[in-house]
Protein backbone atom coordinates (compact mmCIF):
# COMPACT_ATOMS: atom_id res chain seq x y z
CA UNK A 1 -2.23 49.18 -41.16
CA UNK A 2 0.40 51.03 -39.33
CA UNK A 3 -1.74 52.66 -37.05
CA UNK A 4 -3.64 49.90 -36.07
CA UNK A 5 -0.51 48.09 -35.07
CA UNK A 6 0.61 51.54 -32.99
CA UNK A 7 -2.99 51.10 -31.46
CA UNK A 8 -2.33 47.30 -30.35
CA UNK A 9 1.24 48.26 -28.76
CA UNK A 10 -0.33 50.76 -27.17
CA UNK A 11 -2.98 48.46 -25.50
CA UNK A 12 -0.41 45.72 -24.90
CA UNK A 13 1.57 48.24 -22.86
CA UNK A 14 -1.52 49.90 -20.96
CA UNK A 15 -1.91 45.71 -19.98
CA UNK A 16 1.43 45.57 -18.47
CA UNK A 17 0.70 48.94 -16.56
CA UNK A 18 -2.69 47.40 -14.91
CA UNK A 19 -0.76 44.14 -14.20
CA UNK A 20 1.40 46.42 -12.33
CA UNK A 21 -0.72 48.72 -9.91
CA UNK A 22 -2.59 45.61 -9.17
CA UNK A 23 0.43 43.98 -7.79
CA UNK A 24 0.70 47.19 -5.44
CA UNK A 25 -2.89 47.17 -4.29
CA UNK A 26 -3.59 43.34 -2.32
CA UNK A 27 -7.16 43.17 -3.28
CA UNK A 28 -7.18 44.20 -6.78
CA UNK A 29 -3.95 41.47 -7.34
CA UNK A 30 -5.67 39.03 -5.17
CA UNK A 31 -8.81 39.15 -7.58
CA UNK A 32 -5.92 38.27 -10.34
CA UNK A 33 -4.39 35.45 -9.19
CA UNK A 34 -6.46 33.98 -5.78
CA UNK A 35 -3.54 34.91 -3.64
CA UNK A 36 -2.55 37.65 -1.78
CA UNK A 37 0.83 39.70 -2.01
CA UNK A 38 2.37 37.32 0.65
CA UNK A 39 0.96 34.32 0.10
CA UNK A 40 2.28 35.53 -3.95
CA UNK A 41 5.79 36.39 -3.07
CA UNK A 42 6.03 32.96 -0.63
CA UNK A 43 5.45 31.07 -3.56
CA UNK A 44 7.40 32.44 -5.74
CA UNK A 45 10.60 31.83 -4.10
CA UNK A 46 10.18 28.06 -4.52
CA UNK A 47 8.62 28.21 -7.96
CA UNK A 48 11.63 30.38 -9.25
CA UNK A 49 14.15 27.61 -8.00
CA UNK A 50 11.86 24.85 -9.59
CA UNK A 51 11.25 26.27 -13.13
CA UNK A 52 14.96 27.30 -13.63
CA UNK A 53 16.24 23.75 -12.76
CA UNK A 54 13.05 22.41 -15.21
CA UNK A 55 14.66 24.91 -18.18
CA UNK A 56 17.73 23.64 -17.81
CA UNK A 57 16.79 20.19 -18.35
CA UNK A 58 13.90 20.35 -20.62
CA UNK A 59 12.51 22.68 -23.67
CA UNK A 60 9.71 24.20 -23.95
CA UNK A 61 7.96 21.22 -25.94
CA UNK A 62 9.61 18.85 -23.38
CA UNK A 63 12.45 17.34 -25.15
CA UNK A 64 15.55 16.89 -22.78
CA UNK A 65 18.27 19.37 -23.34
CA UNK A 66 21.44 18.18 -24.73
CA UNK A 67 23.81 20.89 -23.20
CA UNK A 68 22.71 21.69 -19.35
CA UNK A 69 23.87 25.05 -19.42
CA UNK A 70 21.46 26.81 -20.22
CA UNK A 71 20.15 31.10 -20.02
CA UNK A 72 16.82 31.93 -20.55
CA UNK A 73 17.24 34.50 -23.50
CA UNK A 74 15.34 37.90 -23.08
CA UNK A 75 13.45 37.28 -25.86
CA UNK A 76 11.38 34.72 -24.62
CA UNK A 77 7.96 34.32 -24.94
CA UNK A 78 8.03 34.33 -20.95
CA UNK A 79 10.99 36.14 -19.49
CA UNK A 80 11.34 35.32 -15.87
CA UNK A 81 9.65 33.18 -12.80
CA UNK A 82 7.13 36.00 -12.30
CA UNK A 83 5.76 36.13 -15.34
CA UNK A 84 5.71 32.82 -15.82
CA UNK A 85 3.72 32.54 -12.37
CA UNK A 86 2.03 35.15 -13.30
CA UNK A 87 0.79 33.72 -16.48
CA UNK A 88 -0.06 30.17 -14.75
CA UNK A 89 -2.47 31.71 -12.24
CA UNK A 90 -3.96 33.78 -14.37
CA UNK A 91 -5.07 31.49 -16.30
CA UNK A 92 -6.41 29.04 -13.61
CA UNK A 93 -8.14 31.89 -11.53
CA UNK A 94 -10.00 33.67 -14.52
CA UNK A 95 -10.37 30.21 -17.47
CA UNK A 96 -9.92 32.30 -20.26
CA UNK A 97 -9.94 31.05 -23.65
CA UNK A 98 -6.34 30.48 -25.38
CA UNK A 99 -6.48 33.50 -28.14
CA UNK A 100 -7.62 35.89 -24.92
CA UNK A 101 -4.33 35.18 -23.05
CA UNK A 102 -1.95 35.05 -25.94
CA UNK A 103 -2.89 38.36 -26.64
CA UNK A 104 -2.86 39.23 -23.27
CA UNK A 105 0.80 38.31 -23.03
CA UNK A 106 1.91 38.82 -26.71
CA UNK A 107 2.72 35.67 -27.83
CA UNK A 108 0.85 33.66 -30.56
CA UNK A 109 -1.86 30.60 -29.33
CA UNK A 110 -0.01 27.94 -29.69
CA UNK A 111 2.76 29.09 -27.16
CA UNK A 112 -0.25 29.45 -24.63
CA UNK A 113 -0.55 25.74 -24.76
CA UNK A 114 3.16 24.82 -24.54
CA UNK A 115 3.56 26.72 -21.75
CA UNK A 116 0.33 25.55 -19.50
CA UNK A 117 1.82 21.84 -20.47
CA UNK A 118 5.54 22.70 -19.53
CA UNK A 119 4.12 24.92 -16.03
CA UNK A 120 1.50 22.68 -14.64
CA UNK A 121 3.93 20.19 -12.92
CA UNK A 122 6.23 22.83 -11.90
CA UNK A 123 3.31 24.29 -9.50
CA UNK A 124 2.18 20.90 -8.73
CA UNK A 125 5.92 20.16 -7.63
CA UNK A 126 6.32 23.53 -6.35
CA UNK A 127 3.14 23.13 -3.98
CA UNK A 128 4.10 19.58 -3.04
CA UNK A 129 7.57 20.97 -1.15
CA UNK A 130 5.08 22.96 0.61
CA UNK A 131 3.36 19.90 1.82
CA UNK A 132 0.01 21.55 0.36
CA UNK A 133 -1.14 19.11 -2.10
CA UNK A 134 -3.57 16.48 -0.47
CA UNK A 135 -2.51 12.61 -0.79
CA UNK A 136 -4.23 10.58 -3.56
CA UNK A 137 -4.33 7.01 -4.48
CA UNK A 138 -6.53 4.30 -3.42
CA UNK A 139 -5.68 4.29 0.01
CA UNK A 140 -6.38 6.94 2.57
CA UNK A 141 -4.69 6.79 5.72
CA UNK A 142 -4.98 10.20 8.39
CA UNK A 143 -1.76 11.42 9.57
CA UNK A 144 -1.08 11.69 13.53
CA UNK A 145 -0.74 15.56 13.44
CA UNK A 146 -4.60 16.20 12.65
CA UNK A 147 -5.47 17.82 15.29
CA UNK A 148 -9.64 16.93 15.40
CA UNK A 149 -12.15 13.74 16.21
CA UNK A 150 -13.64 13.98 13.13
CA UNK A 151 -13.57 13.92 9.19
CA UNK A 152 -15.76 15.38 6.65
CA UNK A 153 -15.90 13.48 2.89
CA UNK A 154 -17.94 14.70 -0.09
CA UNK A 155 -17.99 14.73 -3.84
CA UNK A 156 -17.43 17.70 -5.62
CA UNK A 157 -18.42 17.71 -9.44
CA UNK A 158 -17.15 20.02 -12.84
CA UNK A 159 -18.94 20.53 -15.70
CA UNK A 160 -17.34 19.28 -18.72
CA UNK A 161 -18.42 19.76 -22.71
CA UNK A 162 -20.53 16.97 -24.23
CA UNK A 163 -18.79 14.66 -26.21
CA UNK A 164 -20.13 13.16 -30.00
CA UNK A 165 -19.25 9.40 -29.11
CA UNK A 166 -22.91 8.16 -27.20
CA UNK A 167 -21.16 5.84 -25.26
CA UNK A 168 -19.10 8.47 -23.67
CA UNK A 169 -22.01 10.64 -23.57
CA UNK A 170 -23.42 8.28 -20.92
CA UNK A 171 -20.73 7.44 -18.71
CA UNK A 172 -20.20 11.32 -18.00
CA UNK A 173 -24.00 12.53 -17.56
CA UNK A 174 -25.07 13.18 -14.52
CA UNK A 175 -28.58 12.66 -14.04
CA UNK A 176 -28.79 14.66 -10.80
CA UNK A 177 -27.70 18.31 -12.43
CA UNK A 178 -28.90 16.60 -16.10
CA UNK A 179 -25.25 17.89 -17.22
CA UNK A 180 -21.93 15.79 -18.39
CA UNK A 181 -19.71 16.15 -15.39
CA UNK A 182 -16.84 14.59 -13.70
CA UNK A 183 -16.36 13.72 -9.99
CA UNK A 184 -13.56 13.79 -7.07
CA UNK A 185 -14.05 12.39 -3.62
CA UNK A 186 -13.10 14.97 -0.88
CA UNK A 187 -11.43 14.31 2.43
CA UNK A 188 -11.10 17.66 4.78
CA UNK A 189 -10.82 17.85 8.84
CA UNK A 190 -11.96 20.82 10.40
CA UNK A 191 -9.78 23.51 9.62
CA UNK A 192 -10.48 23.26 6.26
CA UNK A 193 -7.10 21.11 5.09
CA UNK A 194 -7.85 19.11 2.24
CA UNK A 195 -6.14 15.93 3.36
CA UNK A 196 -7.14 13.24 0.05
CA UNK A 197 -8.39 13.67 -3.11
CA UNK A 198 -9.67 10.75 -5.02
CA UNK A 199 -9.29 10.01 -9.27
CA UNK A 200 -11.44 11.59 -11.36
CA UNK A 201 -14.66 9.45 -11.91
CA UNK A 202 -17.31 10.14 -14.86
CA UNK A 203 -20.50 11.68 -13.55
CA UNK A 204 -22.47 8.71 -13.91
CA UNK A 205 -20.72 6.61 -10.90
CA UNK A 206 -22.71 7.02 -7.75
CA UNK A 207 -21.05 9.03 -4.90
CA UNK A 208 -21.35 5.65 -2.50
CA UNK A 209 -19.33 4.00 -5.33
CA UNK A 210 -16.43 6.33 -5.34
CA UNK A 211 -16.24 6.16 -1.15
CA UNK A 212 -16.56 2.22 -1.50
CA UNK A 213 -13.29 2.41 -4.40
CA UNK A 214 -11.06 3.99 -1.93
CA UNK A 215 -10.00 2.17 1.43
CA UNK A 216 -10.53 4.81 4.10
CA UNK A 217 -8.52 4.49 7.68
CA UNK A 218 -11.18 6.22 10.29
CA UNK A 219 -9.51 4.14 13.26
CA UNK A 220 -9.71 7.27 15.94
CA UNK A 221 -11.86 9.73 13.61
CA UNK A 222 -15.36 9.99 12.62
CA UNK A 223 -16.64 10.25 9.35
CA UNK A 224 -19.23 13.02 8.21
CA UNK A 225 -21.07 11.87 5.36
CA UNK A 226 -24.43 13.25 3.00
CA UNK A 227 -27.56 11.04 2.26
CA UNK A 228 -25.44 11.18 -0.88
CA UNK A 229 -23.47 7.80 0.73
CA UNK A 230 -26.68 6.05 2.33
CA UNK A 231 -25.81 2.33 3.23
CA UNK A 232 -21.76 3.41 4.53
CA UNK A 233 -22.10 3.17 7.80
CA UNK A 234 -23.04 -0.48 7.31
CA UNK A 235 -19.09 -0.91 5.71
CA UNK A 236 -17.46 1.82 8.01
CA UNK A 237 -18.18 1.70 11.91
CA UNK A 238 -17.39 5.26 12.60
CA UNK A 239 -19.57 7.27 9.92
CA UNK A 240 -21.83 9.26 10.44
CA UNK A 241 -24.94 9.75 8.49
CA UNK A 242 -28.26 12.03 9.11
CA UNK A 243 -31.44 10.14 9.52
CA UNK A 244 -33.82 10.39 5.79
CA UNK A 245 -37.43 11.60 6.26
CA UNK A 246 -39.48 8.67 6.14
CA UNK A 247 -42.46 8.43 3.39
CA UNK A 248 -44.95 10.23 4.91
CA UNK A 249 -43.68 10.61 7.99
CA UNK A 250 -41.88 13.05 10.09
CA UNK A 251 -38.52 13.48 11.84
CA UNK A 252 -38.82 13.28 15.68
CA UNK A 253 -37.37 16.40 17.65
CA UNK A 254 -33.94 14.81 18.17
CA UNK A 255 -33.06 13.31 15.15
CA UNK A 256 -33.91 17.03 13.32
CA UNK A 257 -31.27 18.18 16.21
CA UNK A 258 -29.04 15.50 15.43
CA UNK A 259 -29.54 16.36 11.13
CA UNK A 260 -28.82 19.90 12.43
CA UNK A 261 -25.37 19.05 14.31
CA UNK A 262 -24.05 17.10 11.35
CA UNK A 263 -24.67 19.85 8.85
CA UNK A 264 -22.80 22.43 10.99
CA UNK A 265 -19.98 19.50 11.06
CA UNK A 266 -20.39 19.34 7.04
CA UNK A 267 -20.78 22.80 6.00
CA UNK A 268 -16.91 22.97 6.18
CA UNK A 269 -15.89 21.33 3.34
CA UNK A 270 -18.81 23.41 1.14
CA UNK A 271 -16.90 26.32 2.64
CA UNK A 272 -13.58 24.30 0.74
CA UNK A 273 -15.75 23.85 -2.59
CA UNK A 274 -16.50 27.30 -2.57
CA UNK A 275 -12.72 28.40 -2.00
CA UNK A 276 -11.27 25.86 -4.44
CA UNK A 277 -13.87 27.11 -6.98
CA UNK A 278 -12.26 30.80 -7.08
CA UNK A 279 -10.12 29.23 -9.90
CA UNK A 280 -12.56 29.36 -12.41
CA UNK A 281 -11.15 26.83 -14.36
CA UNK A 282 -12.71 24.59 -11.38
CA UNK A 283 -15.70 26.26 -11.13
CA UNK A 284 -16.78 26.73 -15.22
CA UNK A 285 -17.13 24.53 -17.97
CA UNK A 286 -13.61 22.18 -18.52
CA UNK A 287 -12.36 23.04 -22.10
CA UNK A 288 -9.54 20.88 -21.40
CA UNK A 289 -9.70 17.74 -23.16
CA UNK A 290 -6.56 15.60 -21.51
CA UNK A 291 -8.16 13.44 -18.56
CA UNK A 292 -5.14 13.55 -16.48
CA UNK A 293 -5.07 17.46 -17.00
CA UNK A 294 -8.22 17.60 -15.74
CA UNK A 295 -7.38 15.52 -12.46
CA UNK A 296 -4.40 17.76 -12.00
CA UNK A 297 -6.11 20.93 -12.30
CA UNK A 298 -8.42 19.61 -9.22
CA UNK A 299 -4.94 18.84 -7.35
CA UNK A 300 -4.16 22.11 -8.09
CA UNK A 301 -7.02 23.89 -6.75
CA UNK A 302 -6.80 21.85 -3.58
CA UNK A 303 -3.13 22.67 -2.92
CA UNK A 304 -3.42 26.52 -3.87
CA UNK A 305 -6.60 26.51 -1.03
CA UNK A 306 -4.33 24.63 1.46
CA UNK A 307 -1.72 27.39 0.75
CA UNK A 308 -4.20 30.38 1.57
CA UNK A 309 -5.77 28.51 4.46
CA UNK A 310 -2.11 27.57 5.93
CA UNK A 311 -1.02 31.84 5.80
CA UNK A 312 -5.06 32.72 7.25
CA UNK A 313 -5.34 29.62 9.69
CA UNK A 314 -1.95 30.32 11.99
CA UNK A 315 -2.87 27.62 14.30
CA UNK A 316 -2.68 24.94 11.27
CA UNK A 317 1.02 23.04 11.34
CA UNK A 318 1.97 22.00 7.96
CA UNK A 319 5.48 20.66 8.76
C-alpha cells in the first residue's frame, strides 16, 4: 500500500511540473486553457481582486461569512487566484469528468463541484468589468460604437444527455441532428464581437421562433439571416435572406451571386461558433444538469472569445 501511495505523489507532482513548462511555452498553455500568456496574465489581475473580495464574504458552499476578515489558509483545497483560474479554465477548455480533475488537483470529487459553483460567477463578473460578456434579455438594442452596416444572427446548438421523463424527451430533440439539444440565438457584427446572446431554448423550438421571442433594434443595420429564419424579412424591414431553390427549378445567375455575397457576410459568426467551441464543455455533450448553468456556460464561452478577439483584433474598441 505504501508504495502505491509514493507512486501517486509522485504522479501528482510530475502534474504540477507539466502545468508549469506549459505556462512558459504560449502554445502548449494556450492548448490548456484557450488563452494565451497575455491574454492569461490580463485576466488574472481582475479575477484575483474579484475572488478575494467573494472569500471574504462567502464560503465555499456559499453561506455568508460571519466575521469579514478573512485569510485564505495554505491548506486549501485551492491556494491562490492562479490556481483557482487555473482550475476554472481547465475545466471549461478540456470538459473533463469530475473524478479526472479532482485527481488532477488533489482534492476529493465533491470539492470539484463546490468550487465550479462558487467560481463560475466570479469569471462571469470578472469578464463583465471587461465589457466582454454580450447583453442578454429580451430586448436587443446595437450600441452607437459598432463600427459596421450590418449584423449577422444565428443559432448555435449543444448536445445535451437524454432525459427518462418522455415529455422532456420531446421538448429537447432536435429533429434536424435527430439528437436532444439546446439552443442560443447569436448576434455578432463583423469583427467577430458577440454583441447578444439569447436564453437557452429546448431543441425542439424552431430557429424563426427564437428570432421572433426577442425584439431586435436593426434601425441603421442590416440583418444577415439563414433559410433557417424564412418568413423574417416579412416582420423585420432590413433582413436579409438568400433566395431558396425553387422545386424543380433553378437559381438565375444573380440571385446564386447574391446567395454567394450573403454567405461570405455569414461565414463570420461560424468562424465565432468554431472559436467559442474550443471550450469543450461547449462543444461536447452537457453533463451539467442545472439549466441556468448551462446558459451561463454559453455566456461564458462568448465573453472568453470576445476577450481573445479584443487582444488579436487591435482595431476593436471595447471601452
Amino acid at each position: 500500500m505504501r508504495q502505491k501511495n509514493r507512486s501517486l505523489c509522485f504522479k501528482f507532482v510530475a502534474v504540477k511540473q507539466i502545468n508549469e513548462k506549459h505556462r512558459a511555452t504560449c502554445t502548449k498553455f494556450r492548448a490548456l486553457t484557450s488563452l494565451n500568456k497575455v491574454e492569461y496574465d490580463f485576466l488574472l489581475d481582475i479575477f484575483d481582486v474579484l475572488v478575494t473580495e467573494r472569500l471574504a464574504y462567502y464560503t465555499l458552499k456559499g453561506s455568508k461569512r460571519v466575521s469579514k476578515s478573512y485569510n485564505e489558509s495554505s491548506n486549501s483545497s485551492l491556494y491562490g487566484s492562479r490556481s483557482k483560474l487555473d482550475f476554472l479554465l481547465i475545466y471549461l477548455k478540456e470538459n473533463p469528468n469530475q473524478a479526472h480533475h479532482a485527481c488532477l488537483f488533489e482534492m476529493c470529487q465533491s470539492k470539484v463541484s463546490e468550487w465550479i459553483k462558487f467560481l463560475l460567477p466570479v469569471l462571469e463578473a470578472c469578464l463583465s468589468k471587461l465589457n466582454c460578456m454580450p447583453a442578454s434579455g429580451s430586448t436587443f438594442k446595437p450600441g452607437a460604437k459598432i463600427q459596421t452596416d450590418y449584423l449577422i444572427a444565428d443559432v448555435s446548438e449543444r448536445e445535451i444527455p437524454r432525459r427518462r421523463c418522455r415529455h422532456a424527451q420531446q421538448e429537447e430533440y432536435s429533429g434536424k441532428k435527430k439528437q436532444h439539444t439546446i439552443k442560443n440565438l447569436a448576434i455578432t457584427d463583423s469583427n467577430r464581437v458577440v454583441l447578444y446572446l439569447s436564453e437557452t431554448y429546448e431543441g425542439s423550438v424552431h430557429d424563426k421562433s427564437i428570432l421572433d421571442d426577442v425584439q431586435i433594434d436593426t434601425q441603421g443595420f442590416n440583418l444577415l439571416l439563414d433559410l433557417g429564419f424564412q418568413g423574417a424579412d416579412k416582420d423585420c424591414q432590413t433582413a436579409i435572406l438568400p433566395y431558396k431553390k425553387p422545386k424543380n427549378k433553378e437559381l438565375t445567375t444573380s440571385q446564386k451571386s447574391i446567395n454567394k455575397g450573403i454567405s461570405k457576410g455569414r461565414v463570420l459568426i461560424e468562424n465565432v461558433f468554431a472559436s467559442m467551441k474550443r471550450l469543450k464543455i461547449v462543444r461536447n455533450k452537457v453533463r451539467l444538469k442545472c439549466s441556468k448553468v448551462r446558459h451561463l456556460i454559453m455566456r461564458l464561452a462568448a465573453g472568453i472569445h470576445n476577450l481573445r478577439n479584443m487582444f488579436r483584433n487591435p482595431i476593436l474598441n471595447y471601452s
